[in-house]
PDB file of N, CA and C in Angstrom:
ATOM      1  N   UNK A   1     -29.297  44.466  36.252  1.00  0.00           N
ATOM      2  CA  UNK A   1     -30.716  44.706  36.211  1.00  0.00           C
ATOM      3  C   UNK A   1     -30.998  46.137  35.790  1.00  0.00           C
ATOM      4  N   UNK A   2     -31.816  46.348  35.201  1.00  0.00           N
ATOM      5  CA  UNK A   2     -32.446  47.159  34.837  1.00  0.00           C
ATOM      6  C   UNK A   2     -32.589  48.614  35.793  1.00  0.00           C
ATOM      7  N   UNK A   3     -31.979  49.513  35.279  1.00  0.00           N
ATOM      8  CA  UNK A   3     -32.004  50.653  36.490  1.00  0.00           C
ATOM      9  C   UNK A   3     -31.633  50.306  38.020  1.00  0.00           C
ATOM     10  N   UNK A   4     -30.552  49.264  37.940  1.00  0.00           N
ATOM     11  CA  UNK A   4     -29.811  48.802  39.284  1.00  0.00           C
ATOM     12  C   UNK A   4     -28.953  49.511  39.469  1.00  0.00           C
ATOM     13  N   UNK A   5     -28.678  50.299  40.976  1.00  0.00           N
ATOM     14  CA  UNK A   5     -27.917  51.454  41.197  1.00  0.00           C
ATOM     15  C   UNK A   5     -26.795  50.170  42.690  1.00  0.00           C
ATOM     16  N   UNK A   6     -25.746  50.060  42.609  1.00  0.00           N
ATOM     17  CA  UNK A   6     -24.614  49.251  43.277  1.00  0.00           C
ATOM     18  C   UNK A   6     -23.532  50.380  43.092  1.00  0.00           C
ATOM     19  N   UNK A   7     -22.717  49.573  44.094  1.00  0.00           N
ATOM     20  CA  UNK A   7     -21.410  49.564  43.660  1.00  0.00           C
ATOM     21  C   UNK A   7     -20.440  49.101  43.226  1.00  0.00           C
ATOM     22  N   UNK A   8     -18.931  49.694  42.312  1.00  0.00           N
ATOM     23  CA  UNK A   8     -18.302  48.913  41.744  1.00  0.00           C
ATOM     24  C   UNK A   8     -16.800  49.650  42.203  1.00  0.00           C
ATOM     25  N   UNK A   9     -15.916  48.393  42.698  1.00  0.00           N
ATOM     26  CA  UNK A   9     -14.738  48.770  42.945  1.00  0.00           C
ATOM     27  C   UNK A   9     -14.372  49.040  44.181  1.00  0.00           C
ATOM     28  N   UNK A  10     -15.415  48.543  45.130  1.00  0.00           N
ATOM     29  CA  UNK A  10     -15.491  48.728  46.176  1.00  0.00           C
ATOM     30  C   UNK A  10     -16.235  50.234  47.153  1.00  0.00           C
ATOM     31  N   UNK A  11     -16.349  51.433  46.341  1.00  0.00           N
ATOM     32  CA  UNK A  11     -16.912  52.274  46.880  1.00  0.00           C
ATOM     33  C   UNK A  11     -17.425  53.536  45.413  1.00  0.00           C
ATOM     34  N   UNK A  12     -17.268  53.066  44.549  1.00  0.00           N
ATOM     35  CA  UNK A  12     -18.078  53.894  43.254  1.00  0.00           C
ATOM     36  C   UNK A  12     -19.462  53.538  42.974  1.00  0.00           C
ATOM     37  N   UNK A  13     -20.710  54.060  43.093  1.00  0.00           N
ATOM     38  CA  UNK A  13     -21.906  53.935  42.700  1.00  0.00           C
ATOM     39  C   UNK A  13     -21.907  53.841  41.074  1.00  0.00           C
ATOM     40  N   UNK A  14     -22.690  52.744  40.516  1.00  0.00           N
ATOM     41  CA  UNK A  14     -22.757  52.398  39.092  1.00  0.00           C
ATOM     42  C   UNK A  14     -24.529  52.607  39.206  1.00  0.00           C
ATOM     43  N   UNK A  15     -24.707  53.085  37.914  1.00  0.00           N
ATOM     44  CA  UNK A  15     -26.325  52.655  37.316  1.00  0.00           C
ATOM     45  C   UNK A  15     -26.291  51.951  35.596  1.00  0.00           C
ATOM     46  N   UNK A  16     -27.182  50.636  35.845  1.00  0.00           N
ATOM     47  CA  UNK A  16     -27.373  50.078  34.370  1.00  0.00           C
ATOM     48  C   UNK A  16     -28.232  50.089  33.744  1.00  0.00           C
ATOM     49  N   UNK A  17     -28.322  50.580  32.633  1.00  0.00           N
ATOM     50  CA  UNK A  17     -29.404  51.342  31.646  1.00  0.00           C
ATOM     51  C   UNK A  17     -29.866  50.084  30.802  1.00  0.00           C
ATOM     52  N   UNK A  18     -29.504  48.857  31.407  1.00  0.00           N
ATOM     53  CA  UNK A  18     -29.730  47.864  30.242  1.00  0.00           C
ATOM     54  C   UNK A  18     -31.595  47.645  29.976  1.00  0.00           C
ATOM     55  N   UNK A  19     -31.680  47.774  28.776  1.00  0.00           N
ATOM     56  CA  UNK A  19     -32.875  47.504  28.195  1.00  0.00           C
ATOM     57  C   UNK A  19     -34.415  48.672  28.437  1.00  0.00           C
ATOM     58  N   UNK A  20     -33.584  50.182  28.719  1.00  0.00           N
ATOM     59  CA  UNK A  20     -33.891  51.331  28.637  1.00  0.00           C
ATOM     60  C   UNK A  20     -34.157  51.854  26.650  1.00  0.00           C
ATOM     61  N   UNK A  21     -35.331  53.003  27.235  1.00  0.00           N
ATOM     62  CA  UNK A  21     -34.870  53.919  25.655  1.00  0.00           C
ATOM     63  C   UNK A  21     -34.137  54.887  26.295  1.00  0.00           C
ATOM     64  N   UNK A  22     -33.769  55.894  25.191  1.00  0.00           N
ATOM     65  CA  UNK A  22     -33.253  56.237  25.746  1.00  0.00           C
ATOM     66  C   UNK A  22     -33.546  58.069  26.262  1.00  0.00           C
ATOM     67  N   UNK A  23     -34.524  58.069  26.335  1.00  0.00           N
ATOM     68  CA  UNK A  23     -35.431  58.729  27.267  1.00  0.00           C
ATOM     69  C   UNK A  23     -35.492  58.372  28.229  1.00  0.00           C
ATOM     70  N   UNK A  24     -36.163  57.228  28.571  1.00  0.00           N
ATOM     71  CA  UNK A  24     -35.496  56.765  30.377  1.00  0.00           C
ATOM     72  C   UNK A  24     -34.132  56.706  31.008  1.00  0.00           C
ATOM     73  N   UNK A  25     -33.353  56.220  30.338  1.00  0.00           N
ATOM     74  CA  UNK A  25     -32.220  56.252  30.461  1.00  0.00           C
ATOM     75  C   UNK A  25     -31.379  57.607  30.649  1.00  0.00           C
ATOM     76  N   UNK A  26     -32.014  58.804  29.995  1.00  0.00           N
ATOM     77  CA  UNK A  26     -31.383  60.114  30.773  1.00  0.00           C
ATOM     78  C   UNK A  26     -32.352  60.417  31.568  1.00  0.00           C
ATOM     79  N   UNK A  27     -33.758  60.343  32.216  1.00  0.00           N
ATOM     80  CA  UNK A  27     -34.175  60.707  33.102  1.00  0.00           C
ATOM     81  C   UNK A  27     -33.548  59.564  34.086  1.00  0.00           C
ATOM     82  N   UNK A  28     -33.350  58.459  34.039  1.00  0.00           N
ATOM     83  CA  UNK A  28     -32.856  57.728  35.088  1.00  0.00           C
ATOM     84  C   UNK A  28     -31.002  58.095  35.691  1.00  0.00           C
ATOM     85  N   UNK A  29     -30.326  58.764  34.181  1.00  0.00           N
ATOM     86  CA  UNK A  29     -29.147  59.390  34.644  1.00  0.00           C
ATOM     87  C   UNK A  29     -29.206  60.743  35.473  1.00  0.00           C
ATOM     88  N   UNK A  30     -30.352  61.395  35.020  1.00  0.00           N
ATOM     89  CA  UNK A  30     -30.575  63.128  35.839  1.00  0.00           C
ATOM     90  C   UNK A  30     -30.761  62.684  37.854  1.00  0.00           C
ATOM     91  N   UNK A  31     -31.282  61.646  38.138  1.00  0.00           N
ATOM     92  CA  UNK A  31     -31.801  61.393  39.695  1.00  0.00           C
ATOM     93  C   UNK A  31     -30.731  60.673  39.759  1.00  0.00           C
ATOM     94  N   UNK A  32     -30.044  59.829  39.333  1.00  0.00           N
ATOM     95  CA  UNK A  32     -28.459  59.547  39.907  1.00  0.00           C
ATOM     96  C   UNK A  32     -27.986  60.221  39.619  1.00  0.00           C
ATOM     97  N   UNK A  33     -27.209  61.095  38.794  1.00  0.00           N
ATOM     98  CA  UNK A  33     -26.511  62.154  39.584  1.00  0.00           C
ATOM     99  C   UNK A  33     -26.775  63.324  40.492  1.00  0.00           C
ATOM    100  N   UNK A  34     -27.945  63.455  40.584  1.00  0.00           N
ATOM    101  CA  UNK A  34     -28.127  64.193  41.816  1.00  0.00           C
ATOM    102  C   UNK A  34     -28.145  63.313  42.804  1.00  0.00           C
ATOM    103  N   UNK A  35     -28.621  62.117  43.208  1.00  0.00           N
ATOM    104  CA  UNK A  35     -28.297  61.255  44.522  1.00  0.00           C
ATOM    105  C   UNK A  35     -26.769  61.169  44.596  1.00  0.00           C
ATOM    106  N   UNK A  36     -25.987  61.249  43.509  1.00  0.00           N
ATOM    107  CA  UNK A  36     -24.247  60.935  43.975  1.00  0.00           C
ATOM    108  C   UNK A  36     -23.883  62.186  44.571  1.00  0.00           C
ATOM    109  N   UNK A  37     -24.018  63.393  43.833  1.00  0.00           N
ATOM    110  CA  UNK A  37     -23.667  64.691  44.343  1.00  0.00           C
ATOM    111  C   UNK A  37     -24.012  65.039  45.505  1.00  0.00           C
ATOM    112  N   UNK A  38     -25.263  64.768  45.869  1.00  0.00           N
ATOM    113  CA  UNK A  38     -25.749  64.900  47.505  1.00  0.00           C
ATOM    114  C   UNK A  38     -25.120  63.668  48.052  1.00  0.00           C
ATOM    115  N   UNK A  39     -24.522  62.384  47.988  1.00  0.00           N
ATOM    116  CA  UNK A  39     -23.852  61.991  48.403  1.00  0.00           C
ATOM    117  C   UNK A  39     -22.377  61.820  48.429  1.00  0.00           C
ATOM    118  N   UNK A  40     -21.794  62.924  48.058  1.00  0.00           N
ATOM    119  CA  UNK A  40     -19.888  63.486  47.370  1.00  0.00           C
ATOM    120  C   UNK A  40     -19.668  62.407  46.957  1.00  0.00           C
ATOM    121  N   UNK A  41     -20.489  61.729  45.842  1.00  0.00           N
ATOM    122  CA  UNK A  41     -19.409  60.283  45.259  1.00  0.00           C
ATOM    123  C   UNK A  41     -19.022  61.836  44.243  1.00  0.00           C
ATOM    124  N   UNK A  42     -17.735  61.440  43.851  1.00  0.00           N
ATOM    125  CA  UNK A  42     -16.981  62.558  42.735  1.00  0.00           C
ATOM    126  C   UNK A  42     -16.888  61.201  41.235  1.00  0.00           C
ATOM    127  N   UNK A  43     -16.921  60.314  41.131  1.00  0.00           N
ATOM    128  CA  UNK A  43     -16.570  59.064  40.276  1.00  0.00           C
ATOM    129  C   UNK A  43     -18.050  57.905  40.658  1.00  0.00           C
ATOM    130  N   UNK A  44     -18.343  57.485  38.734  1.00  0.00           N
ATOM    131  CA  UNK A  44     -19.617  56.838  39.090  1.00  0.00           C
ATOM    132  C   UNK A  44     -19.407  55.884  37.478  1.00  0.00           C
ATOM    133  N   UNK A  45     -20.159  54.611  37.239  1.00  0.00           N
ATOM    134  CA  UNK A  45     -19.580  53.939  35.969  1.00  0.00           C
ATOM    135  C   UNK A  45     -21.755  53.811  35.813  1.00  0.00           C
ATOM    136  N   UNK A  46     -21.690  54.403  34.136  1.00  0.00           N
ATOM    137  CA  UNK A  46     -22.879  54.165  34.001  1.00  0.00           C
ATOM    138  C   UNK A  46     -22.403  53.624  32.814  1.00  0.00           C
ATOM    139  N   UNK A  47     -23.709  52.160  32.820  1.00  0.00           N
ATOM    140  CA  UNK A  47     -23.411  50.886  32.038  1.00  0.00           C
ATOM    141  C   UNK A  47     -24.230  50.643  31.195  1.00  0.00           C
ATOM    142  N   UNK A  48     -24.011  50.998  29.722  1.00  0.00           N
ATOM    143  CA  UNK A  48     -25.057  51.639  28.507  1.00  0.00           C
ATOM    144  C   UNK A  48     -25.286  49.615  28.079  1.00  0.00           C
ATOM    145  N   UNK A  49     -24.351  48.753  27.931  1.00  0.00           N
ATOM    146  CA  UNK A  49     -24.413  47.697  27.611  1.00  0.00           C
ATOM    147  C   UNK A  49     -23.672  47.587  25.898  1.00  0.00           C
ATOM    148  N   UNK A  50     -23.835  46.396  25.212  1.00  0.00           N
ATOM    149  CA  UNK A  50     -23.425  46.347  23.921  1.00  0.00           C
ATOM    150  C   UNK A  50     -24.435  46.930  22.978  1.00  0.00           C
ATOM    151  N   UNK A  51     -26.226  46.221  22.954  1.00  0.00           N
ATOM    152  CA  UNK A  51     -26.548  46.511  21.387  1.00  0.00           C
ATOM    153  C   UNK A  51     -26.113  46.747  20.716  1.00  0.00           C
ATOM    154  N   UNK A  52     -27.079  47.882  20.063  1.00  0.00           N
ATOM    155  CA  UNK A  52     -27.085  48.438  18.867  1.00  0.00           C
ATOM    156  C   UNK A  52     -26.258  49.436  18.785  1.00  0.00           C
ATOM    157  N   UNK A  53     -25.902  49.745  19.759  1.00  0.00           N
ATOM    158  CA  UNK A  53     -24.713  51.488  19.989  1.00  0.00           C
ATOM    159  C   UNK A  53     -25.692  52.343  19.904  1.00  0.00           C
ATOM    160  N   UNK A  54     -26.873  52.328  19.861  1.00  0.00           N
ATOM    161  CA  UNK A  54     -27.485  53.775  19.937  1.00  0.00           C
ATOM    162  C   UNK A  54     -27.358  54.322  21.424  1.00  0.00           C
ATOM    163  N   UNK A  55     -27.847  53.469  22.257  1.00  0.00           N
ATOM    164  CA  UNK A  55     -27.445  53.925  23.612  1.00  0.00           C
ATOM    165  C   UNK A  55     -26.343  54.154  23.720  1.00  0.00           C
ATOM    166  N   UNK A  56     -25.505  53.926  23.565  1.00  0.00           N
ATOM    167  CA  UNK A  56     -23.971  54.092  23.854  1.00  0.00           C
ATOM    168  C   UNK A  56     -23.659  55.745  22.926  1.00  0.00           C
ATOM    169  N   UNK A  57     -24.129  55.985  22.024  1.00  0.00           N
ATOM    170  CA  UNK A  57     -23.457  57.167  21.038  1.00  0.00           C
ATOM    171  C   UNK A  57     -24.431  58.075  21.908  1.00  0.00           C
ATOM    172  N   UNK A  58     -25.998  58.340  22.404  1.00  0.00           N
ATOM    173  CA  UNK A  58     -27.125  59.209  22.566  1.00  0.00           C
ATOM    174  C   UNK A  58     -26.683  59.339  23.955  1.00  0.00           C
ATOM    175  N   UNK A  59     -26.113  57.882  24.904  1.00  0.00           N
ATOM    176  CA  UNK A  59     -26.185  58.999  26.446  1.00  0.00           C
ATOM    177  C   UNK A  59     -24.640  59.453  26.124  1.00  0.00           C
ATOM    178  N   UNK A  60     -23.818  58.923  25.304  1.00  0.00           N
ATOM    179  CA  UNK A  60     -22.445  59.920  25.572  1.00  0.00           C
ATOM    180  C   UNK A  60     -22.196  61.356  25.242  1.00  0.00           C
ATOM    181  N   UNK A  61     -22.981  61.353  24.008  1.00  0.00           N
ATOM    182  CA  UNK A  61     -23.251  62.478  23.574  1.00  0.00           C
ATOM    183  C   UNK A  61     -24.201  63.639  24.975  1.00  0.00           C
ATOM    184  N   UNK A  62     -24.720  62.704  25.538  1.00  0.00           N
ATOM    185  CA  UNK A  62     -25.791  63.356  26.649  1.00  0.00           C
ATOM    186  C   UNK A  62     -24.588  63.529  28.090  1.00  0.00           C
ATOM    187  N   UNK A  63     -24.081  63.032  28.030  1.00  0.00           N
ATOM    188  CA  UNK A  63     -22.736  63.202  29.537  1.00  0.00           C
ATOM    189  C   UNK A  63     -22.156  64.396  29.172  1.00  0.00           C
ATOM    190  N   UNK A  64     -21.653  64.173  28.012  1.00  0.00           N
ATOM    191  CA  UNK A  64     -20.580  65.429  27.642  1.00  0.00           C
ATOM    192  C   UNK A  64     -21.100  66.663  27.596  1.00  0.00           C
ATOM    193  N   UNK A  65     -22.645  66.727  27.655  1.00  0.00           N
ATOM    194  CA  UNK A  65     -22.863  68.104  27.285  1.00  0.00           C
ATOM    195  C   UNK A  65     -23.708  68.427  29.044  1.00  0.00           C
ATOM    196  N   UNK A  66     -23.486  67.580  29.913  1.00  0.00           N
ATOM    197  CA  UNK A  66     -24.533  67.408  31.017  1.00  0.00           C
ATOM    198  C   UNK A  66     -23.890  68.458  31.812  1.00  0.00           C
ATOM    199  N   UNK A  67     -24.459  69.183  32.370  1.00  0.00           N
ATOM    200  CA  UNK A  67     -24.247  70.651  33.505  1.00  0.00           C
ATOM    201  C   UNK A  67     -23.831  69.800  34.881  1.00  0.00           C
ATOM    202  N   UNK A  68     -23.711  68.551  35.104  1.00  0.00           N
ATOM    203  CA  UNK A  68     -23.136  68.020  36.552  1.00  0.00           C
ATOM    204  C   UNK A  68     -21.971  67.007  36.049  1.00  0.00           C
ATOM    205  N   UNK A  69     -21.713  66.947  34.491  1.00  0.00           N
ATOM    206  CA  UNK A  69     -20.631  66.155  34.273  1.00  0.00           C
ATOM    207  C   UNK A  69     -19.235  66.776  34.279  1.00  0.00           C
ATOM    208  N   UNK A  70     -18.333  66.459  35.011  1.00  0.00           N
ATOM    209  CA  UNK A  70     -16.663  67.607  35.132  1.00  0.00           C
ATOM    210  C   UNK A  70     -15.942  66.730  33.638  1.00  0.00           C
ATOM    211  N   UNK A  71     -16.073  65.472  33.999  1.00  0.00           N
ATOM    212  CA  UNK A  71     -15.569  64.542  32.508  1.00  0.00           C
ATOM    213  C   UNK A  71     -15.831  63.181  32.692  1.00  0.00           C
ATOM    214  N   UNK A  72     -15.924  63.109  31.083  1.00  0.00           N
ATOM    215  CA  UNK A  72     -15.925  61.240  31.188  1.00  0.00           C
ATOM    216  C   UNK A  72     -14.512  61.044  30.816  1.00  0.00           C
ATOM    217  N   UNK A  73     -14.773  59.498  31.662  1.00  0.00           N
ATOM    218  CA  UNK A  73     -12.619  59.160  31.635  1.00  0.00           C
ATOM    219  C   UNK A  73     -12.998  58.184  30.904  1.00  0.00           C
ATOM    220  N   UNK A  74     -11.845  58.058  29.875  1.00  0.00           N
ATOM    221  CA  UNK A  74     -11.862  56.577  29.293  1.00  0.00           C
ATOM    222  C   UNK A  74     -11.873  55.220  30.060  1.00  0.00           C
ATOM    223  N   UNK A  75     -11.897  54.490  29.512  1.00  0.00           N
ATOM    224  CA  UNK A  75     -12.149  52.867  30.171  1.00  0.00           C
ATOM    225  C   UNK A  75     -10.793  52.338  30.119  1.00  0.00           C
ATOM    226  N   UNK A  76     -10.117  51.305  30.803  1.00  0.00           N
ATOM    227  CA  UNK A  76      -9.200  50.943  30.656  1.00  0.00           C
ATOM    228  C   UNK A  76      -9.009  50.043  29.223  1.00  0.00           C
ATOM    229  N   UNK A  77      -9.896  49.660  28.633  1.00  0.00           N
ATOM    230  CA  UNK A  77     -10.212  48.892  27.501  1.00  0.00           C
ATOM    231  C   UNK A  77     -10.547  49.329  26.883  1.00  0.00           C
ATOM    232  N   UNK A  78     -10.719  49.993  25.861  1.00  0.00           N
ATOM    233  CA  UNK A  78     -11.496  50.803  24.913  1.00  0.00           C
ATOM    234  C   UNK A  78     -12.787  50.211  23.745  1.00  0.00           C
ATOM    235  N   UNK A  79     -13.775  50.507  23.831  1.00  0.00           N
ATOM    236  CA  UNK A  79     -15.072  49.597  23.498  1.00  0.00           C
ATOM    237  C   UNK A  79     -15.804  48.847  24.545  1.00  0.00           C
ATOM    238  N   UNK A  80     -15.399  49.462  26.030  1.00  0.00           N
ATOM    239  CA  UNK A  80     -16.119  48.202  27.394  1.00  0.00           C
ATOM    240  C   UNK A  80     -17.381  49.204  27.141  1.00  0.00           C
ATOM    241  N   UNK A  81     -18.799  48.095  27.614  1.00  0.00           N
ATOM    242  CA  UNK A  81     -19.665  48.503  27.819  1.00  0.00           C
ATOM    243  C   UNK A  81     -20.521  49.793  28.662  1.00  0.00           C
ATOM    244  N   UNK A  82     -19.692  50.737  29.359  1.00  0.00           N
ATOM    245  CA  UNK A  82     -19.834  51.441  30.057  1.00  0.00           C
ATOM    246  C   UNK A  82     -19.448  52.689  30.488  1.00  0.00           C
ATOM    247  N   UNK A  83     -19.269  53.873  31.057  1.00  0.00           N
ATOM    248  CA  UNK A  83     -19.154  55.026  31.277  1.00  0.00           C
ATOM    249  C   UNK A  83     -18.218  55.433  32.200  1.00  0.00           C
ATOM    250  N   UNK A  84     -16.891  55.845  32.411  1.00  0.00           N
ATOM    251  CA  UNK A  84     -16.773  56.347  33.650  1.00  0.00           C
ATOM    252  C   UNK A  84     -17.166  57.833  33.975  1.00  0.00           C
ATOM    253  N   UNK A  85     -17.744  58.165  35.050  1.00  0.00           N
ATOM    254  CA  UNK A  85     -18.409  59.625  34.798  1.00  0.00           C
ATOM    255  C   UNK A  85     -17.563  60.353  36.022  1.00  0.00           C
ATOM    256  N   UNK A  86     -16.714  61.650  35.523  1.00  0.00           N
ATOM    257  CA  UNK A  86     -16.469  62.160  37.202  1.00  0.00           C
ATOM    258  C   UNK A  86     -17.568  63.461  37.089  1.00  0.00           C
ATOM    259  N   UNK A  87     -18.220  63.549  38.213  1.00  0.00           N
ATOM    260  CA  UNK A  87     -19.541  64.769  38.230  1.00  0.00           C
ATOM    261  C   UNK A  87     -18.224  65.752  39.392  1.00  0.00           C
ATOM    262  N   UNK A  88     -18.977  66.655  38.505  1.00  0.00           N
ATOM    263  CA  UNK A  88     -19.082  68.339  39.700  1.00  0.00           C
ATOM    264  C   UNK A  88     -19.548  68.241  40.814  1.00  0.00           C
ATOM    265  N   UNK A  89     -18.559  67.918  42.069  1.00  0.00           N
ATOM    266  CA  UNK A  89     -19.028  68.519  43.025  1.00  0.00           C
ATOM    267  C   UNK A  89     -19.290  69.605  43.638  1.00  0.00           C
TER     268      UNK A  89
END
């Protein structure tokens, strides 16, 4: 769902950007990562989806340059729909 914040893996907080622009989609990434950081998650999977890849190229490009991102880790699959993010605690 749409800006649904869960967990995945048993204790990692995920948010899904599905059917966001992507203007919402980094204001909806800026308030989850500050809710993870005030909550020490250190590891979080944000889930851009397939489309068009614009979401996928605009928030990665937006992680990598983000002042609370330490790194994005690759996926075990390469091309999965989604983000692994480790933030600065």
């Amino acid at each position: 769902m749409r800006g649904e914040k869960r967990e995945f893996g048993g204790k990692n907080p995920e948010l899904d950007l599905h059917g966001m622009s992507v203007d919402q989609a980094k204001s909806e990434i800026d308030s989850f990562l500050i809710e993870q950081i005030n909550a020490g998650n250190g590891l979080v999977k944000i889930i851009h989806g397939w489309g068009t890849g614009k979401l996928q190229k605009q928030i990665g490009e937006y992680l990598r340059t983000h002042e609370d991102v330490k790194q994005l880790h690759p996926t075990a699959n390469p091309g999965q729909p989604y983000f692994l993010v480790e933030i600065k605690l």
